[in-house]
Protein backbone atom coordinates (compact mmCIF):
# COMPACT_ATOMS: atom_id res chain seq x y z
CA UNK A 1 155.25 74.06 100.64
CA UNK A 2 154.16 75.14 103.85
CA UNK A 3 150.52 74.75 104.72
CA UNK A 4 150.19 71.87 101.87
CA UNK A 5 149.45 68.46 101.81
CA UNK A 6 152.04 65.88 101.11
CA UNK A 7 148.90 64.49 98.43
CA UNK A 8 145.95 65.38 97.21
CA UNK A 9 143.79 62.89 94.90
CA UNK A 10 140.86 64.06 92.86
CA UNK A 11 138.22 61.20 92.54
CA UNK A 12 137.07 58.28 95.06
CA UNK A 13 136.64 55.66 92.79
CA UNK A 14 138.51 52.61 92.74
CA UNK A 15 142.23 54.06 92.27
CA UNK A 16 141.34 57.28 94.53
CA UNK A 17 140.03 54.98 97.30
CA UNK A 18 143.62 52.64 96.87
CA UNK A 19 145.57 55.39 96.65
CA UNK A 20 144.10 57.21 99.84
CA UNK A 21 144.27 54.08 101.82
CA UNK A 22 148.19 53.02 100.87
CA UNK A 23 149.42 56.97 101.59
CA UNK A 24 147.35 57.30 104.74
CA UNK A 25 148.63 53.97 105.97
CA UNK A 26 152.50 55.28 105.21
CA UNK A 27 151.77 58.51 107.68
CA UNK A 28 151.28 60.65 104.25
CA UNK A 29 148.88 63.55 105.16
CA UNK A 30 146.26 63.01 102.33
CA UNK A 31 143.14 64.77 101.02
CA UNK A 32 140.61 63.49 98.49
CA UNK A 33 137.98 65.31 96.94
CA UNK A 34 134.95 64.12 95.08
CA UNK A 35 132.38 65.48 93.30
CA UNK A 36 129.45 62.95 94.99
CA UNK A 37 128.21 62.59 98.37
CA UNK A 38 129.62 58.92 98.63
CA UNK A 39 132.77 56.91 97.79
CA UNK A 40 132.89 54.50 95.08
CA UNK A 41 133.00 56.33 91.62
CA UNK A 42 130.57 54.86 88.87
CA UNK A 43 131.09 51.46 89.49
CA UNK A 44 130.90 50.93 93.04
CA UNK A 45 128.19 53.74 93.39
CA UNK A 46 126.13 53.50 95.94
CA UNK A 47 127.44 50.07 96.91
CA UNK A 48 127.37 49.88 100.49
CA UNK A 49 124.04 52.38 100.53
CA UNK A 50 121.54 50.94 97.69
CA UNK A 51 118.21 51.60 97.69
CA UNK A 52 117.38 48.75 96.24
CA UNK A 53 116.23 45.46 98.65
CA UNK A 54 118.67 43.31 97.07
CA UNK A 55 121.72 45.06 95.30
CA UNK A 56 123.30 41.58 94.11
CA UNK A 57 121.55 42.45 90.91
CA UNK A 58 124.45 44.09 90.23
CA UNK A 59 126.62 41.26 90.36
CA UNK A 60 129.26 40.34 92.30
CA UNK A 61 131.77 42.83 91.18
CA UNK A 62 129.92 45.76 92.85
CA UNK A 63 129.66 43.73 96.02
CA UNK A 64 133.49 43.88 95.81
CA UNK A 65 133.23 47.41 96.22
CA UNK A 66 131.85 47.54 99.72
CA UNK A 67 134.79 46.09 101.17
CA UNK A 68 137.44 48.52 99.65
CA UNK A 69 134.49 51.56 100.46
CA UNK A 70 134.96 50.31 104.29
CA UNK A 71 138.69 50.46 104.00
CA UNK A 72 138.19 54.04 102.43
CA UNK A 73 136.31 54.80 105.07
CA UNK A 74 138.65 53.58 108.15
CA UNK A 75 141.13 55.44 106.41
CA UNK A 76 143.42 58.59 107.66
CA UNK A 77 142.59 60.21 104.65
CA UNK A 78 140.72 63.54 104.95
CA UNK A 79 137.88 63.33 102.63
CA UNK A 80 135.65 65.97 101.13
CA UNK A 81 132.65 65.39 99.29
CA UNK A 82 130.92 66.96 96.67
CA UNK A 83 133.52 68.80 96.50
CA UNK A 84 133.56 69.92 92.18
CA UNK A 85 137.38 70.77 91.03
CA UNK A 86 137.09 73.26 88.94
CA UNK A 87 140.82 74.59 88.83
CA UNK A 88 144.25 72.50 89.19
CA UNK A 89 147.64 74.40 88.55
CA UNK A 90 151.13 73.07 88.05
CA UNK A 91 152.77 74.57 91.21
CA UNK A 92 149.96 72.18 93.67
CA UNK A 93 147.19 74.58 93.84
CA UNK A 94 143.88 73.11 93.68
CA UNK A 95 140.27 75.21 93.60
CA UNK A 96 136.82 73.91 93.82
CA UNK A 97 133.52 74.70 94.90
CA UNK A 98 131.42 73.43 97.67
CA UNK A 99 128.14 74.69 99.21
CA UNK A 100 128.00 77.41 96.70
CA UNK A 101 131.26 78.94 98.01
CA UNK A 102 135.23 78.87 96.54
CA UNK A 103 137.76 76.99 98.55
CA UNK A 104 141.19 76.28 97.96
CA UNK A 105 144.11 73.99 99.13
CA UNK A 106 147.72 73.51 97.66
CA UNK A 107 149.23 70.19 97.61
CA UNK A 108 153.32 68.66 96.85
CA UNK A 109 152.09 66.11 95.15
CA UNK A 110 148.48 65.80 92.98
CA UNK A 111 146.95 62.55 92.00
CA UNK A 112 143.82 62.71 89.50
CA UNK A 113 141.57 59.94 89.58
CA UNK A 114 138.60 61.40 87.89
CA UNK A 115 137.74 58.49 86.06
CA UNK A 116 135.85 58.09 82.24
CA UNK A 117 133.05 59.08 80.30
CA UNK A 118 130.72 57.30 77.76
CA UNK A 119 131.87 57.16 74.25
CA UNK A 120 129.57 60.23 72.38
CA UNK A 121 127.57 58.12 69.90
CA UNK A 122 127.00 60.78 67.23
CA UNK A 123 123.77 59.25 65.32
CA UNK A 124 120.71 60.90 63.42
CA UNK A 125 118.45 61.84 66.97
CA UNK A 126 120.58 61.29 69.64
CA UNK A 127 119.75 65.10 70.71
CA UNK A 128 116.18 63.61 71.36
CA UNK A 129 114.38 63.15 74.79
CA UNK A 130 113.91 59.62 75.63
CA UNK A 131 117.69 58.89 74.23
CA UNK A 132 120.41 58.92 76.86
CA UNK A 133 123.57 56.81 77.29
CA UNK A 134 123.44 53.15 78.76
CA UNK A 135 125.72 54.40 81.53
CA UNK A 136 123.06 57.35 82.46
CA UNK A 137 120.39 54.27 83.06
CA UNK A 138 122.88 52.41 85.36
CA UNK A 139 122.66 55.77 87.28
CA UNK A 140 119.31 56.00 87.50
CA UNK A 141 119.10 52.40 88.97
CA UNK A 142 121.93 52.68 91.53
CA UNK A 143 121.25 56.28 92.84
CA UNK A 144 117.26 55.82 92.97
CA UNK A 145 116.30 52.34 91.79
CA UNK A 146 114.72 53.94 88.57
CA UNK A 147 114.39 52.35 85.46
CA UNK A 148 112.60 52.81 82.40
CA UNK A 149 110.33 49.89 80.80
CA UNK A 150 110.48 48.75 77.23
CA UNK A 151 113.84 50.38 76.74
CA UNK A 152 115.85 49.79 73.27
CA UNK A 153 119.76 49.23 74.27
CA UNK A 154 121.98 50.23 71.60
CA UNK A 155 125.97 49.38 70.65
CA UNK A 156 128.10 47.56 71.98
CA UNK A 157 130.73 46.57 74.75
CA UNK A 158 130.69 44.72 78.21
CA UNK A 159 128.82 47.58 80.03
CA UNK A 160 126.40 47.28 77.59
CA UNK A 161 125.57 43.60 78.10
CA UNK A 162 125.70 44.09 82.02
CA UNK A 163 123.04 47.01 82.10
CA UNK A 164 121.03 44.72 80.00
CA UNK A 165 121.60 42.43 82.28
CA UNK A 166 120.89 44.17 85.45
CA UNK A 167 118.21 45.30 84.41
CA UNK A 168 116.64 41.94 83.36
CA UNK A 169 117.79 40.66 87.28
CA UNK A 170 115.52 44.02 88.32
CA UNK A 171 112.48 42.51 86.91
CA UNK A 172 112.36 45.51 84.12
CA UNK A 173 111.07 44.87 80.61
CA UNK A 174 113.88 45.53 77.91
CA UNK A 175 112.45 45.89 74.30
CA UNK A 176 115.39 44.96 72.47
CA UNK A 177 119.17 44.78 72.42
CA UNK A 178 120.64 46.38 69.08
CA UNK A 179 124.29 45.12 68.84
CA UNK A 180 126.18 46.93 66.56
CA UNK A 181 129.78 44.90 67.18
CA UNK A 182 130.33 43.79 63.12
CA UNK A 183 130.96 40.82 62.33
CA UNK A 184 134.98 40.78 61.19
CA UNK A 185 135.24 41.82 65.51
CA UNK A 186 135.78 38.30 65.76
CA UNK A 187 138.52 37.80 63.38
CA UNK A 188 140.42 41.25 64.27
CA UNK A 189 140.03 40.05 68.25
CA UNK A 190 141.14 36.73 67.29
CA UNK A 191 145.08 38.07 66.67
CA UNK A 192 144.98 39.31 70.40
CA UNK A 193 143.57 35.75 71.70
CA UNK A 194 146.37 35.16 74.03
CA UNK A 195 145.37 37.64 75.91
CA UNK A 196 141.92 35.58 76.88
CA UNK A 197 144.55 33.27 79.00
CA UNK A 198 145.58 35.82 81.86
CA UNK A 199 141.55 36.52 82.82
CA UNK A 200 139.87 33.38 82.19
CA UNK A 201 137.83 34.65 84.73
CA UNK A 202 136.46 37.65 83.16
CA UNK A 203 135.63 36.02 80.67
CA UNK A 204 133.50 33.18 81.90
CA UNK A 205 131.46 36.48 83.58
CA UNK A 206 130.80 37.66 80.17
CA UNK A 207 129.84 34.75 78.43
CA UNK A 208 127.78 34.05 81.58
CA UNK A 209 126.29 38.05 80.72
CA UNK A 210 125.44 36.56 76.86
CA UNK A 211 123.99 33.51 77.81
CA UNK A 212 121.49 35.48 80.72
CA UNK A 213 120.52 38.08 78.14
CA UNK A 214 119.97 34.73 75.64
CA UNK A 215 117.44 33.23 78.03
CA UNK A 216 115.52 36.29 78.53
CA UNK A 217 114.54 35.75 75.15
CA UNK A 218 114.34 39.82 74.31
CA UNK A 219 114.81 40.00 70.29
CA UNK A 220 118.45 40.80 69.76
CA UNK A 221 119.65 42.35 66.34
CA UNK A 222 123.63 41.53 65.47
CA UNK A 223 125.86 43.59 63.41
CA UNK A 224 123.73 46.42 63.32
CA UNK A 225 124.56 49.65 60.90
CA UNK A 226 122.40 52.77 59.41
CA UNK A 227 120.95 53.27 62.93
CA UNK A 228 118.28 56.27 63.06
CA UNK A 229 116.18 58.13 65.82
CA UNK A 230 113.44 59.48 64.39
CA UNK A 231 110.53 61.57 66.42
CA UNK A 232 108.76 64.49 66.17
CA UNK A 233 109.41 66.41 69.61
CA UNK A 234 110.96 62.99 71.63
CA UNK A 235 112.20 59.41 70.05
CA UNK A 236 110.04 57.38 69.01
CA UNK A 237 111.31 54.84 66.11
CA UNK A 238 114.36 53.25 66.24
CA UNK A 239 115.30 52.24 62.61
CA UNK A 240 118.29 50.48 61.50
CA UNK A 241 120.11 47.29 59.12
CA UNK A 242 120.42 43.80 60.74
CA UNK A 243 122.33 40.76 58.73
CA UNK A 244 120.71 42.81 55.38
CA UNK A 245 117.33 43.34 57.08
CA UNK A 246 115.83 46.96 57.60
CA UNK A 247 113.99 47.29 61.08
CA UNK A 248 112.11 49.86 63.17
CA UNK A 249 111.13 49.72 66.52
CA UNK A 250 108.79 51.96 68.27
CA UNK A 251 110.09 53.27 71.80
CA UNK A 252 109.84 55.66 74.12
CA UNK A 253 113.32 55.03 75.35
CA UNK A 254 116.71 54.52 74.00
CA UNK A 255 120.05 53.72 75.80
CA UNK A 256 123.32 54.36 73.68
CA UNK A 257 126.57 53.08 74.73
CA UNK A 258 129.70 52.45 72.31
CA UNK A 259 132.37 52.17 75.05
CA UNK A 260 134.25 54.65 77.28
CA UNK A 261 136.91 57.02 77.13
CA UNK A 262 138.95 58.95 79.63
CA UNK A 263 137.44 62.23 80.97
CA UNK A 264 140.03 64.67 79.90
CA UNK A 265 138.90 68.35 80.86
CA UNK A 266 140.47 67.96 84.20
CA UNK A 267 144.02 66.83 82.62
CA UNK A 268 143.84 68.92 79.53
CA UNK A 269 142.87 72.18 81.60
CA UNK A 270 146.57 71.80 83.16
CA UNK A 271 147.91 71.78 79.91
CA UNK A 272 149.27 68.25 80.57
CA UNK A 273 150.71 66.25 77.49
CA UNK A 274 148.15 64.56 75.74
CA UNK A 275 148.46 61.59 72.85
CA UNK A 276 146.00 59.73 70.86
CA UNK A 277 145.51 55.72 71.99
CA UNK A 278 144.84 54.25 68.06
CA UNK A 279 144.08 50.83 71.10
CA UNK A 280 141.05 52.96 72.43
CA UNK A 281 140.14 55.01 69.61
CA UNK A 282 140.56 58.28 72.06
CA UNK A 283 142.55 61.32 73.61
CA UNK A 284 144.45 59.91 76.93
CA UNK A 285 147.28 61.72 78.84
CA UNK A 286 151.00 60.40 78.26
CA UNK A 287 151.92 59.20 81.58
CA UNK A 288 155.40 56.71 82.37
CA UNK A 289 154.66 53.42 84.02
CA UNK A 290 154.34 54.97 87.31
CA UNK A 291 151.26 57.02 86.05
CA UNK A 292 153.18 60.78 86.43
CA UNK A 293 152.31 63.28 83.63
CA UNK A 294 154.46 65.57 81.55
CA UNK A 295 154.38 67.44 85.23
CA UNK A 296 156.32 65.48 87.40
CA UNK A 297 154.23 66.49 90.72
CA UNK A 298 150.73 65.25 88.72
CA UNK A 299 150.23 61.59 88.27
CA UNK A 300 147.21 59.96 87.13
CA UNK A 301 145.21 56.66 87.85
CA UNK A 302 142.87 54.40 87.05
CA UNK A 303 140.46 55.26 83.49
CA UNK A 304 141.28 59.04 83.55
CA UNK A 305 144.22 57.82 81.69
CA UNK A 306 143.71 55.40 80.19
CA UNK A 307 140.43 52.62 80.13
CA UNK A 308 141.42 49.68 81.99
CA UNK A 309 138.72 48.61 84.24
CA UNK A 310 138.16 48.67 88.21
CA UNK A 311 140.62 45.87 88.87
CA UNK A 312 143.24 47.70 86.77
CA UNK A 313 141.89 51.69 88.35
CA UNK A 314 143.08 49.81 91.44
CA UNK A 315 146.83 48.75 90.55
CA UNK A 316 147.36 51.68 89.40
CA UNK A 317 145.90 54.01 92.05
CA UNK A 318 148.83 51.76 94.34
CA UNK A 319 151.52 52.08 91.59
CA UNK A 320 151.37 55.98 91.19
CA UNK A 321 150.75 56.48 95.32
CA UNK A 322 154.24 54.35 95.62
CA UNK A 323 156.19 56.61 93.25
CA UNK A 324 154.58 59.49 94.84
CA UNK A 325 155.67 58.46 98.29
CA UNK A 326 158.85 57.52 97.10
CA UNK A 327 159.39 61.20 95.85
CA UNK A 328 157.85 62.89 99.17
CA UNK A 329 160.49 60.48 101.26
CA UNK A 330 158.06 58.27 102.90
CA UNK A 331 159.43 55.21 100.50
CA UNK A 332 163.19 54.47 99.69
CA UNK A 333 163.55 53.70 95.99
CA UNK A 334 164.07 49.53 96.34
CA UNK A 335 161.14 49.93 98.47
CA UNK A 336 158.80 51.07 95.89
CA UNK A 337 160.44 48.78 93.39
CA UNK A 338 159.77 45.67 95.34
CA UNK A 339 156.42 46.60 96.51
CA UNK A 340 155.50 47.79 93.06
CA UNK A 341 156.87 45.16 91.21
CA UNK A 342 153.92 42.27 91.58
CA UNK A 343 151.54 45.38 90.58
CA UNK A 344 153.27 45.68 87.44
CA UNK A 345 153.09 42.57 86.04
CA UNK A 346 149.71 42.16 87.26
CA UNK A 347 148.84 45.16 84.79
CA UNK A 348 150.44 43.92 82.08
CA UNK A 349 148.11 40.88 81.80
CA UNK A 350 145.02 43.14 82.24
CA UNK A 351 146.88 45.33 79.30
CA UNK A 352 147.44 42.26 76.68
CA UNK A 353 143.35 40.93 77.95
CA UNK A 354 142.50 44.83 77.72
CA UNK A 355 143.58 44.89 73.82
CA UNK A 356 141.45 41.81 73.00
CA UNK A 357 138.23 43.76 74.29
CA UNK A 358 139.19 46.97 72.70
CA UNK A 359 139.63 45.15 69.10
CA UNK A 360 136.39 42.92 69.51
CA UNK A 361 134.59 45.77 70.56
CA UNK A 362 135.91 48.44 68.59
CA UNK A 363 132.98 51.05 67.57
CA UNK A 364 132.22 51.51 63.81
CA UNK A 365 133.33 54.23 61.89
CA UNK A 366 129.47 55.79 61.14
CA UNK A 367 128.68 55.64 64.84
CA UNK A 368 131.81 57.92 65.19
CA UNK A 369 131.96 60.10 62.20
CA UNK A 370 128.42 61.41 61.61
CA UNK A 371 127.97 61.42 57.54
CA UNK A 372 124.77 62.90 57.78
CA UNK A 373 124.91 66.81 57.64
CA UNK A 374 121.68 67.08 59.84
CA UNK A 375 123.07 65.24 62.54
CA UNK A 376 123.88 67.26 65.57
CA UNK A 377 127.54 66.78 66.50
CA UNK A 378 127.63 69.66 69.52
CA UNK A 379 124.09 68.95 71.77
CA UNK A 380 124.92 71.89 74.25
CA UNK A 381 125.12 74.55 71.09
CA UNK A 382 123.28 71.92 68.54
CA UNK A 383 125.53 72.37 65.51
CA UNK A 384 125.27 70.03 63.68
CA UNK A 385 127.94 68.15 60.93
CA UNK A 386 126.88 70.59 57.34
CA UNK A 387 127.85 73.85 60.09
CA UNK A 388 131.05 72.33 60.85
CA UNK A 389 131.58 70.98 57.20
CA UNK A 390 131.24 74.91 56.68
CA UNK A 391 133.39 76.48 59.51
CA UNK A 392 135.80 73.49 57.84
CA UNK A 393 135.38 75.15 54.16
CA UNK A 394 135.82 78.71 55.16
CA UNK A 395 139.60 77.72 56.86
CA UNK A 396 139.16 76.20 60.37
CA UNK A 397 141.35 73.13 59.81
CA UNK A 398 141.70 72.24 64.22
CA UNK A 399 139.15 72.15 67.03
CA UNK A 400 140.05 75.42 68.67
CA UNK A 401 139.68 77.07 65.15
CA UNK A 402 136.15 75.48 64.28
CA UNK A 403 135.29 76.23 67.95
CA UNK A 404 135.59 80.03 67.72
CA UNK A 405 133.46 80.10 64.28
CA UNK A 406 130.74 77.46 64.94
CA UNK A 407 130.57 77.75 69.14
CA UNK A 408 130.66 73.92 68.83
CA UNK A 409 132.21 73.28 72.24
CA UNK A 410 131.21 76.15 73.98
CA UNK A 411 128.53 74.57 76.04
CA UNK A 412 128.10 73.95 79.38
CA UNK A 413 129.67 70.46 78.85
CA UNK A 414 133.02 72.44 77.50
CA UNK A 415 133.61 69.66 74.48
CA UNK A 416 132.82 66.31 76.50
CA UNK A 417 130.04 65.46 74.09
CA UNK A 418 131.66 66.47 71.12
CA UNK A 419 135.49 67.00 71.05
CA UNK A 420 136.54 63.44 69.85
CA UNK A 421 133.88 63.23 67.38
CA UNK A 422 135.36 66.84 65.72
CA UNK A 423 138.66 65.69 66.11
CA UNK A 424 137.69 62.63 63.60
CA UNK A 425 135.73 64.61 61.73
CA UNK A 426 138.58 66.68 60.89
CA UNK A 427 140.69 64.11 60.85
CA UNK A 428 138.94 62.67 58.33
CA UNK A 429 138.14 65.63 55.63
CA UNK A 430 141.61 66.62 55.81
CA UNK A 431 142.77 62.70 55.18
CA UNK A 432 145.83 63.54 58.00
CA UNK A 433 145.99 61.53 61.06
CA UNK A 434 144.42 62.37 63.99
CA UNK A 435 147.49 63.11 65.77
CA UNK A 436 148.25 66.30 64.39
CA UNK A 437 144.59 67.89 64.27
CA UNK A 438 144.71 67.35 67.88
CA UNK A 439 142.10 68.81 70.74
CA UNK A 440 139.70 71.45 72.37
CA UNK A 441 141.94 73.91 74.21
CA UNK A 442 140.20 73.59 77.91
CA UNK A 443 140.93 76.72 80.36
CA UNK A 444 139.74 76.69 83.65
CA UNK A 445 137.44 77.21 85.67
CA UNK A 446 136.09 73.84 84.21
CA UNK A 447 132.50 74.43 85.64
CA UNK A 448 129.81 77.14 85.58
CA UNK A 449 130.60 79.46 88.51
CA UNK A 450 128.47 82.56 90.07
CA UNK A 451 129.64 85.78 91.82
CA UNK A 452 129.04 84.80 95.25
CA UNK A 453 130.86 81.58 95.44
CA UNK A 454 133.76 83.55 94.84
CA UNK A 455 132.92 86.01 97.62
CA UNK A 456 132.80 82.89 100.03
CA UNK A 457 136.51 82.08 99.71
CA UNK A 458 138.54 79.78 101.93
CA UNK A 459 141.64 78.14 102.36
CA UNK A 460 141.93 74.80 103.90
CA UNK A 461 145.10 73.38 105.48
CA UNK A 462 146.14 69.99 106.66
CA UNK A 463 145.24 70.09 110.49
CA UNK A 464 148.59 68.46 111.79
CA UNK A 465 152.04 68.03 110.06
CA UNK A 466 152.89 65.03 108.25
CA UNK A 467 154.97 62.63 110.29
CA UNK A 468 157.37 61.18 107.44
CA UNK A 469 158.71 57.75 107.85
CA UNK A 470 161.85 56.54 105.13
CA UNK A 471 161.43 52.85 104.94
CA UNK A 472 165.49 51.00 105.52
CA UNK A 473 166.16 50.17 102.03
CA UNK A 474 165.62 46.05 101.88
């Protein structure tokens, strides 16, 4: 296409910031767009611009960042921030909005990079103020350096343990870790062992995360169930069963975090092929092992889909930009091969060390399936389980159906918050698998949008033509 770019890549975080760097160094003319101001997605936010005096509270993993943000930035890549895609069609056409106006750019090949979400964690008063996700607090603390004191941390997972951690290495007082990882995690992880071998690494880190929460000597409660939020107009009790015991504790602040999960509006607006990963417990898009989509010109990288971790976001942000290069004629196919082929097997050790921690750290079924009717399922339209139990009684056996009679997905959020949760739910009172109740139908324009930024329309263009280099076959 005239007036395209050879790529475009939608997200800097780790694979949208390999990707960009491994095109632009081939002569590919590349643009990136990202919805912050910076590079570095979640994890590396903020990493080479904290405001804190000393970021190695973060650990040595998000120092890692600030090298590959430098290489980002020395880059050819064009690169436009806050940039929020709201559009993506088939053919290469790409809209989004920036400075309140519409813009637009068509591309040969698209790679999305958006990266994941937090798990919802569907539980009596999670609506409340005061209650936010783990990952929202990590936010707080990279963007601005602001924390909350005497903060409960609920669920479970690695991110979990390293907020709790970095927050403790902040100097912040944490009122209590609730775990809720059961106890037969241990024995269902134990089948996947093997995969411990390939990242003995990793996991030294994370015992070395247990053992620094340990010392800190905050009460932690194990193999928690029947959790509860209770509060009149914000939380304030935590209640919940430890090892038989019942327990409250009174807070002002609650963190929930049950894992993460690919963000899928972006892939599902384009109508892309979607399956459910029984692995991860979630919605992720069917992609070969060179990360392209049901739509040969779309690929997809890093944990947009599927969750696999920073070091992982990054092979595969260099395996999908190969095969992408490779089809535009910058890369012969033995090329790609042999420069692909250490990736490869480097990502299938993270995949057999990846399906340990999925297993061990698999949520519970009641902090995924709400069986309390008063629990709100849909916070942007707060419809709770007993309406959808109802929209389910009078005939709306799918998501799309119980959408239209219960507006639960409607919300400004468009189903993030809720659609796996109803897609278990339904799952569930129909005894079917999950497979065939399937997903929200997402249609663009994936954001709230206002008259005038469509007045303000432009196109952008690549500002030189792509110089394209076919490597000798070796």
């Amino acid at each position: 296409m005239q007036n395209s770019f050879d790529i475009a890549i939608i997200g800097a975080g780790p694979a949208g910031m390999t990707a960009a760097i491994t095109a632009s160094e081939a002569g590919a003319n590349v643009i990136i767009l990202d919805d912050k101001s910076k590079a570095g997605g979640q994890i590396y936010r903020n990493a080479n611009s904290s405001p804190l005096r000393n970021p190695s509270v973060f650990g040595p993993d998000y120092q890692k960042g600030q090298q590959l943000i430098k290489s980002f930035e020395a880059c050819k890549a064009r690169v436009i921030y806050e940039a929020n895609v709201w559009h993506v069609s088939p053919s290469g056409e790409i809209l989004f909005s920036q400075n309140k106006a519409t813009k637009s750019l068509t591309a040969n090949e698209i790679l999305i990079s958006s990266g994941a979400m937090e798990r919802p964690f569907p539980i009596s008063g999670w609506h409340l103020p005061g209650v936010m996700s783990a990952g929202s607090a990590q936010v707080m603390l990279k963007s601005d350096g602001l924390v909350k004191d005497n903060a409960v941390f609920i669920g479970t997972g690695p991110l979990l343990y390293l907020i709790v951690a970095q927050y403790l290495r902040f100097g912040v007082k944490v009122k209590a870790l609730v775990d809720t990882t059961p106890k037969d995690a241990y024995l269902r992880s134990f089948a996947y062992f093997s995969g411990i071998l390939y990242q003995l690494p990793t996991l030294k880190k994370g015992i070395g995360l247990l053992r620094e929460i340990h010392k800190s000597r905050i009460p932690i409660y194990k193999h928690v169930k029947n959790l509860k939020i209770t509060g009149e107009i914000r939380v304030e009790v935590v209640e919940f069963l430890s090892n038989g015991q019942r327990h409250k504790i009174n807070t002002e602040h609650a963190f929930l975090h049950q894992g993460i999960i690919p963000n899928l509006n972006l892939t599902q607006s384009i109508n892309l092929e979607h399956s459910w990963n029984t692995q991860q417990l979630s919605w992720q898009v069917t992609l070969n092992e060179w990360g392209q989509s049901s739509i040969k010109n779309i690929s997809v990288a890093g944990d947009a889909g599927s969750i696999i971790g920073a070091d992982g976001a990054e092979l595969t942000g260099k395996i999908s930009i190969l095969n992408q290069l490779y089809r535009l004629g910058y890369l012969s196919e033995n090329a790609r091969n042999i420069r692909s082929s250490p990736l490869l097997k480097k990502m299938d050790k993270l995949n057999k060390f990846r399906r340990f921690l999925d297993e061990h750290y698999r949520p519970i079924i009641e902090n995924r399936q709400p069986d309390d009717l008063q629990t709100i399922v849909c916070r942007c339209e707060e419809v709770t389980v007993a309406e959808l139990k109802e929209g389910f009684n009078k005939g709306a056996h799918d998501p799309n159906e119980l959408k239209s009679l219960t507006r639960c997905g409607m919300g400004p959020c468009q189903g993030r918050q809720c659609g796996h949760t109803v897609s278990e739910l339904l799952s569930k009172w129909q005894n079917e698998p999950i497979e065939g109740i399937g997903y929200y139908r997402i249609r663009s324009p994936l954001r709230l949008l206002t008259l005038s930024e469509f007045a303000d329309f432009n196109k952008i263009t690549p500002s030189h033509s792509p110089l394209k280099i076919i490597e000798e076959k070796q």
